[in-house]
Protein backbone atom coordinates (compact mmCIF):
# COMPACT_ATOMS: atom_id res chain seq x y z
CA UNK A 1 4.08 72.87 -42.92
CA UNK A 2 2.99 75.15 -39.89
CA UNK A 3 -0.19 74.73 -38.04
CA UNK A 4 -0.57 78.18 -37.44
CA UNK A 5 -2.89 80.42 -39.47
CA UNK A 6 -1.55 82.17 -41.66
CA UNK A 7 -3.79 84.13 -43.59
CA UNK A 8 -7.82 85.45 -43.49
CA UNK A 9 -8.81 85.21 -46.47
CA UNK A 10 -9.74 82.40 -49.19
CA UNK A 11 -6.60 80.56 -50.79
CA UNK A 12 -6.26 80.92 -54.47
CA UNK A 13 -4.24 78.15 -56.37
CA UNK A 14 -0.70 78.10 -56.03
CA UNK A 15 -0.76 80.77 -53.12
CA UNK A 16 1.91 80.16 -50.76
CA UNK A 17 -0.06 80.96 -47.57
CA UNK A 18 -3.26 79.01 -47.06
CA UNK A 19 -5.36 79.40 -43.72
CA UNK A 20 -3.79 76.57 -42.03
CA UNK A 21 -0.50 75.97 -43.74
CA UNK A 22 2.41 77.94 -45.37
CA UNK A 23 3.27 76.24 -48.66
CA UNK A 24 7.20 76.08 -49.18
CA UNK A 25 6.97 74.18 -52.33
CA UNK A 26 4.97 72.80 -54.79
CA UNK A 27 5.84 70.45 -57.44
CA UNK A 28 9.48 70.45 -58.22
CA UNK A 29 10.86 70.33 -61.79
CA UNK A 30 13.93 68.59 -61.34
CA UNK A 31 15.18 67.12 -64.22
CA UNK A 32 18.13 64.88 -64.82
CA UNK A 33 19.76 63.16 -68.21
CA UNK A 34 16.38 61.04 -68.91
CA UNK A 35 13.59 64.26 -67.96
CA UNK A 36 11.65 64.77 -65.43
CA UNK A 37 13.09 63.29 -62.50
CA UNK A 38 9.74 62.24 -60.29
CA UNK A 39 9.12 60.18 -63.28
CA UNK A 40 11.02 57.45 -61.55
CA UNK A 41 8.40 57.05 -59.25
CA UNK A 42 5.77 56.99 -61.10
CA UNK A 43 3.35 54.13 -62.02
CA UNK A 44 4.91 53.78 -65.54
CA UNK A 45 8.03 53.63 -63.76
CA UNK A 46 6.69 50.56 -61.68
CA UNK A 47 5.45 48.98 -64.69
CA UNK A 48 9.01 49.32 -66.77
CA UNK A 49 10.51 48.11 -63.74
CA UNK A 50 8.34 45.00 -63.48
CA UNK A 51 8.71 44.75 -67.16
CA UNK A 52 13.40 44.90 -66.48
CA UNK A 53 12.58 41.79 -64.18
CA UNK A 54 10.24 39.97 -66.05
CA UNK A 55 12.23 40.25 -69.81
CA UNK A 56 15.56 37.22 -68.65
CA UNK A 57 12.40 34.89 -67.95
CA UNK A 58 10.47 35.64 -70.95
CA UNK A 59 14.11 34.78 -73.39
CA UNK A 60 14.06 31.53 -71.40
CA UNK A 61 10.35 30.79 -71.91
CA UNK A 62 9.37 31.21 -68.41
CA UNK A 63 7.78 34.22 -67.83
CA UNK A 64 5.09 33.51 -65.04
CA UNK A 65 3.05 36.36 -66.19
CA UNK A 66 2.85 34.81 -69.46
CA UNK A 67 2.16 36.98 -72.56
CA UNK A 68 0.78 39.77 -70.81
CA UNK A 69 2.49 43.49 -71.68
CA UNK A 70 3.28 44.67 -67.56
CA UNK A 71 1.18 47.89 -68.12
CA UNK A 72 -2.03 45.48 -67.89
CA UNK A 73 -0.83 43.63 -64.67
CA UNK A 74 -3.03 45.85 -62.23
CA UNK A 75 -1.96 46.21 -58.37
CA UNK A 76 -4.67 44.15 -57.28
CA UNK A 77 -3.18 41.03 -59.47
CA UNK A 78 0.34 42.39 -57.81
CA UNK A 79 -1.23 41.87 -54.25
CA UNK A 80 -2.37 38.75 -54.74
CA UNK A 81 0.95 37.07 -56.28
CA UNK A 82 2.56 38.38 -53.56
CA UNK A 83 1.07 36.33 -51.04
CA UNK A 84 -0.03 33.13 -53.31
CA UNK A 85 1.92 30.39 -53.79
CA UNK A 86 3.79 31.19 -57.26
CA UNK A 87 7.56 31.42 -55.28
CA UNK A 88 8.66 32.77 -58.90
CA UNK A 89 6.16 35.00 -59.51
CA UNK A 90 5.85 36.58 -56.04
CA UNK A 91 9.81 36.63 -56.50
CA UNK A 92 9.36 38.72 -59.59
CA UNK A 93 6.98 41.59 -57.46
CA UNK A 94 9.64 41.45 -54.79
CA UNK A 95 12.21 42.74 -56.58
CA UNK A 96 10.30 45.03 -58.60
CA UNK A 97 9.30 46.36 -55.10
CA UNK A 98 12.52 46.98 -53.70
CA UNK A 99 13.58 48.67 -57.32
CA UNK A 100 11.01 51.04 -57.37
CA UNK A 101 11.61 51.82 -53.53
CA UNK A 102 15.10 52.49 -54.57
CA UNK A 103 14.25 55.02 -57.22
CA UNK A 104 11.79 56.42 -54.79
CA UNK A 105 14.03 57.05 -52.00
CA UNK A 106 16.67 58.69 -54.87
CA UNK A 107 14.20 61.25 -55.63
CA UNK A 108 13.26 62.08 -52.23
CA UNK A 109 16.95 62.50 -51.65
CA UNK A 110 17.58 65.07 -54.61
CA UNK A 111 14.31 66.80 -53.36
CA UNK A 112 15.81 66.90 -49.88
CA UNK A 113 18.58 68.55 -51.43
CA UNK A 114 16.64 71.98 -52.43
CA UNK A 115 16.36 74.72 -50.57
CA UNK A 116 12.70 74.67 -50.44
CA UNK A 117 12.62 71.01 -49.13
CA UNK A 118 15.51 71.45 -46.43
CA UNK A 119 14.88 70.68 -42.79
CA UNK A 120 11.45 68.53 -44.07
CA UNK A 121 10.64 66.43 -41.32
CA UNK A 122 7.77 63.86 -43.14
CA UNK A 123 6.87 63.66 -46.75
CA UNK A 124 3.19 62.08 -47.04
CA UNK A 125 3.16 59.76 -50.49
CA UNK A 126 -0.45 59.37 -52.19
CA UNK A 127 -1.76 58.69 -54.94
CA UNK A 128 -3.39 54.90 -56.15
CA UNK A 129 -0.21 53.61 -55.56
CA UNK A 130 -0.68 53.83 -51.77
CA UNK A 131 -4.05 51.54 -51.68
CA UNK A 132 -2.03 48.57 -52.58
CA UNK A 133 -0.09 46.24 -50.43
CA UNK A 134 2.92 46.44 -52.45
CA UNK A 135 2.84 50.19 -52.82
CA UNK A 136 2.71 50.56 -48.54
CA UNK A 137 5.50 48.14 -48.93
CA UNK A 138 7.51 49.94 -51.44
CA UNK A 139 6.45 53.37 -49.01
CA UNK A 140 8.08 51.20 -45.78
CA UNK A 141 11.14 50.24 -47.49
CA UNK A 142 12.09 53.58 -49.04
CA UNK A 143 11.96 54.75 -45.40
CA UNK A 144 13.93 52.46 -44.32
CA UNK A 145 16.80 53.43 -47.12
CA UNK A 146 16.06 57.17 -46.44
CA UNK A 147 16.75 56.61 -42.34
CA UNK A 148 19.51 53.97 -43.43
CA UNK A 149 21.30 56.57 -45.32
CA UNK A 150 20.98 58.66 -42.09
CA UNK A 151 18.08 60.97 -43.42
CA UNK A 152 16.31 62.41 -40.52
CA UNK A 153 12.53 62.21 -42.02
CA UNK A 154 9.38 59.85 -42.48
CA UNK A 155 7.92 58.77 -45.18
CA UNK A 156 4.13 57.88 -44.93
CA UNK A 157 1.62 56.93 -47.05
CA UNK A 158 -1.28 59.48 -46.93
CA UNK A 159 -4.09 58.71 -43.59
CA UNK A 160 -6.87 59.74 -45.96
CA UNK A 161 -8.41 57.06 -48.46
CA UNK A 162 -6.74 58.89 -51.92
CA UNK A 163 -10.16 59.01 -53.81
CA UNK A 164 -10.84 61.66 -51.08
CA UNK A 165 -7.81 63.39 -49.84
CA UNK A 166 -7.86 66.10 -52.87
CA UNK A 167 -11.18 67.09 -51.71
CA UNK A 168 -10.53 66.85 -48.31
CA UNK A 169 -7.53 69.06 -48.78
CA UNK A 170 -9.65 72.18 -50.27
CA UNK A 171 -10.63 72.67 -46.45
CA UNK A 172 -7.58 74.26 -46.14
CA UNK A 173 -8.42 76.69 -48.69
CA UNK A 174 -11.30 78.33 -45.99
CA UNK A 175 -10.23 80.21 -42.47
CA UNK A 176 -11.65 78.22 -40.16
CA UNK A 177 -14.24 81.34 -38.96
CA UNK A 178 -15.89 80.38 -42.01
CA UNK A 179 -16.95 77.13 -40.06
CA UNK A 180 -18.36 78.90 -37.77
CA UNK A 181 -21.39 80.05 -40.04
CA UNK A 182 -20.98 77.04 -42.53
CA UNK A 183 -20.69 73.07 -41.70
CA UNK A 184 -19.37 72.18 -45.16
CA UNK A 185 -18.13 72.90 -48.38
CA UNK A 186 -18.13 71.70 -52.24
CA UNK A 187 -14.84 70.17 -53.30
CA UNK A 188 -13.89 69.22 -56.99
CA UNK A 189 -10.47 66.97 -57.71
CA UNK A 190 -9.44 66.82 -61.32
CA UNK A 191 -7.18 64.47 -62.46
CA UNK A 192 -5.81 62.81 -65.36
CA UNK A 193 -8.64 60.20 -64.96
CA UNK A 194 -11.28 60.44 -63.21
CA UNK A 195 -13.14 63.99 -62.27
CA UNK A 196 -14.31 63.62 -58.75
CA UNK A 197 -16.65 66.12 -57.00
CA UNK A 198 -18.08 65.92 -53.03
CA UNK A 199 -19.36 67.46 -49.92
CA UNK A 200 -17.15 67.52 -47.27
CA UNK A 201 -17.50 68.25 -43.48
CA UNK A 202 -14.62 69.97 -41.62
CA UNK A 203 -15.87 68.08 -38.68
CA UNK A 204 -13.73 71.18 -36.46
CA UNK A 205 -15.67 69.75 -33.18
CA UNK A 206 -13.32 66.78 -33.16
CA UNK A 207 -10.58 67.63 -34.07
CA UNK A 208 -9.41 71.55 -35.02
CA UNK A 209 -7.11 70.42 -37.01
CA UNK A 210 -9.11 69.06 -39.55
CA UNK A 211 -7.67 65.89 -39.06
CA UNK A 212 -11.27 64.39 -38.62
CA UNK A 213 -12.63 65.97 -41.56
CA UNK A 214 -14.45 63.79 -44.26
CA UNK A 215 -16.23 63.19 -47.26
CA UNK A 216 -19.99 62.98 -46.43
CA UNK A 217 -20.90 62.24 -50.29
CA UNK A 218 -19.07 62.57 -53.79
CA UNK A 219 -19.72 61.47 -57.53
CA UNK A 220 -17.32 60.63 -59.77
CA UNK A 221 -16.85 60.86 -63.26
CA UNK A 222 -14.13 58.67 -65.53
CA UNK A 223 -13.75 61.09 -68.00
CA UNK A 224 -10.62 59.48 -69.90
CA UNK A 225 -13.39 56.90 -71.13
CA UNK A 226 -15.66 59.54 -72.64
CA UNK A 227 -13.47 61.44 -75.03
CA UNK A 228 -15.03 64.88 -74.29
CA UNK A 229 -14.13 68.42 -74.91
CA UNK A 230 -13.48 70.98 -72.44
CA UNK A 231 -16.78 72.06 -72.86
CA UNK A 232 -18.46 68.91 -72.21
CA UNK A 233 -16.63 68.44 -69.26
CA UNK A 234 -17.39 71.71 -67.21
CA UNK A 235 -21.33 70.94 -68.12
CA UNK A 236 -20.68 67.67 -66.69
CA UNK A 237 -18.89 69.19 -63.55
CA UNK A 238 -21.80 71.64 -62.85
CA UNK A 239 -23.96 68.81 -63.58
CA UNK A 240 -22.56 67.34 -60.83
CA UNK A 241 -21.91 70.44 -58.38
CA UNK A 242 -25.91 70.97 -58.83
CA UNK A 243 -26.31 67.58 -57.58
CA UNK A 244 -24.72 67.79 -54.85
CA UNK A 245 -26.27 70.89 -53.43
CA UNK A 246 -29.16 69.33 -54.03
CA UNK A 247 -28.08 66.27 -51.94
CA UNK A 248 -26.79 69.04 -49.38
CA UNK A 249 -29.59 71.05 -48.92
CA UNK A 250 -31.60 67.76 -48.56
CA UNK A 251 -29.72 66.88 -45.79
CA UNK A 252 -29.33 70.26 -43.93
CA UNK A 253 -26.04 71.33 -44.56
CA UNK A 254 -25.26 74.74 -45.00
CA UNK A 255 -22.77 75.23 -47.51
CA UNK A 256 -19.79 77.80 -47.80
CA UNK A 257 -19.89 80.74 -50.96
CA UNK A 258 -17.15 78.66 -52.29
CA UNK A 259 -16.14 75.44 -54.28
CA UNK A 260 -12.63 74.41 -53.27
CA UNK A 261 -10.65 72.96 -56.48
CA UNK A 262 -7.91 70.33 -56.83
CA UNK A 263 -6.13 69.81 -60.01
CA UNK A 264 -2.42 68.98 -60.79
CA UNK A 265 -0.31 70.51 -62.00
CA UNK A 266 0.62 74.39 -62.77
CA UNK A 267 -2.48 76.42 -63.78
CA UNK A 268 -1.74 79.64 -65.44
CA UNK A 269 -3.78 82.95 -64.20
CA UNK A 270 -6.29 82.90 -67.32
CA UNK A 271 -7.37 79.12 -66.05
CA UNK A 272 -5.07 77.07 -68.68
CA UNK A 273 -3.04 74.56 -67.71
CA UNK A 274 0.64 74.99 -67.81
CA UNK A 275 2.06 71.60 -66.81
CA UNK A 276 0.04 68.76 -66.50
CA UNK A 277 1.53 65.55 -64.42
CA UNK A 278 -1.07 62.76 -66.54
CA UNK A 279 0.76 64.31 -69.61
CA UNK A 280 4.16 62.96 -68.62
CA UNK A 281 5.63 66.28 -69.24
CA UNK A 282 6.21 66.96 -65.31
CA UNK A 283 6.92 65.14 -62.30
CA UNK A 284 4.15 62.31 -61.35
CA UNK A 285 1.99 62.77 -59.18
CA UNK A 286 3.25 59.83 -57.26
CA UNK A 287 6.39 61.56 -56.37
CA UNK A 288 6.29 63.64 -52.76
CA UNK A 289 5.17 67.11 -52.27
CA UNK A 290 6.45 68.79 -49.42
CA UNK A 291 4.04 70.94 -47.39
């Protein structure tokens, strides 16, 4: 990633040169003899993992998760067995922890190994994954393996909360002259899940960077609960965009002529989705993006 600007104009998806950054790579398609290979760090990864460690100890009746399938054991739960007083239990996590930071620091290492990803200096994870105490563990000790294996990187979990770093990254869509005129923008994030839309400052008086940019208000919607159609869902996202302004204008903000849009995955020129990362038919999100 270069700090530098790099280009006037508004960023359209999968452009390699944004205002603020030059894009080497986006999501990588490597695939080994069981698919996509960021799979193995993915949450279903985690959960087959935990499910490896917890299978001796349910054949010998002592499974301390009981009869609970490891998909339903949330990372909360995961948290708090890790520092409660179940040795076996916690024991179980720990290992699944340093398993899943193994696969993770074997992809980063075949990514590292592209031409697009040579010479990276810090790969930023996100995702849910981060907010948990055993996913900044798993994070820290994949670093550790990377810089053990004498990899000259770091691997971080992301400094913005991850409900709000897709929106906060559409900043980097806008020159910054367009701050000059305009204090904030409308951001959308689409995942898999949830739809997520907000109003976000750029907050260039502090830091230039953008590093000090935040959410000032969003709205969410879980649409994987409401079975909709496509639709449904972009009258529910304008639903929400109008909302917002409204909530904007209210305040005193001054919008940008633009809605910045986040959505996984490869999006085709006539707006359809290509590869999808909740369909399992690419590499997770979890996995690192280099930028």
């Amino acid at each position: 990633m270069t700090g530098e600007p790099s280009t006037a104009g508004i960023g359209k998806h999968g452009a390699e040169r944004l205002p603020s950054v030059d894009i080497d790579s986006y999501a990588i398609e490597l695939k080994d003899e069981n698919g996509f290979l960021g799979d193995r760090a993915s949450k279903s990864a985690f959960s087959a993992i935990l499910e490896g460690w917890r299978r001796p100890l349910r054949k010998a009746g002592d499974d301390p998760f009981g009869n609970r399938s490891s998909v339903q054991i949330n990372r909360k739960e995961l948290d708090q067995i890790l520092c409660g007083d179940d040795v076996e239990a916690a024991a179980v996590v720990l290992g699944t922890v340093e398993e899943f930071a193994q696969e993770l620091a074997l992809v980063t290492r075949r990514f590292l190994k592209t031409k697009a990803w040579k010479s990276t200096e810090a790969i930023i994870v996100g995702g849910g994954f981060r907010l948990s105490r055993i996913g900044e563990i798993a994070i820290a000790r994949a670093d550790m393996i990377l810089k053990a294996d004498g990899e000259k990187l770091d691997l971080r979990p992301i400094r913005h909360h991850t409900d709000e770093a897709g929106l906060i990254g559409c900043l980097h869509l806008a020159p910054t002259w367009t701050f000059e005129t305009y204090d904030a923008i409308l951001a959308v994030d689409i995942g898999g899940t949830n739809m997520r839309c907000g109003i976000v400052e750029p907050r260039l008086a502090k830091e230039p960077d953008l590093s000090k940019a935040r959410v000032w208000h969003a709205l969410l919607w879980r649409h994987a609960d409401k079975g909709t159609t496509r639709e449904g869902a972009v009258r529910r996202l304008v639903k929400m965009l109008n909302e917002l302004i409204g909530d904007a204008e209210a305040e005193g903000f001054k919008l940008a002529p633009f809605i910045g849009v986040a959505c996984p995955g490869v999006i085709n020129a006539d707006g359809g989705i290509r590869i999808f990362p909740a369909t399992g038919k690419a590499p997770s999100s979890t996995c690192p993006r280099r930028w």
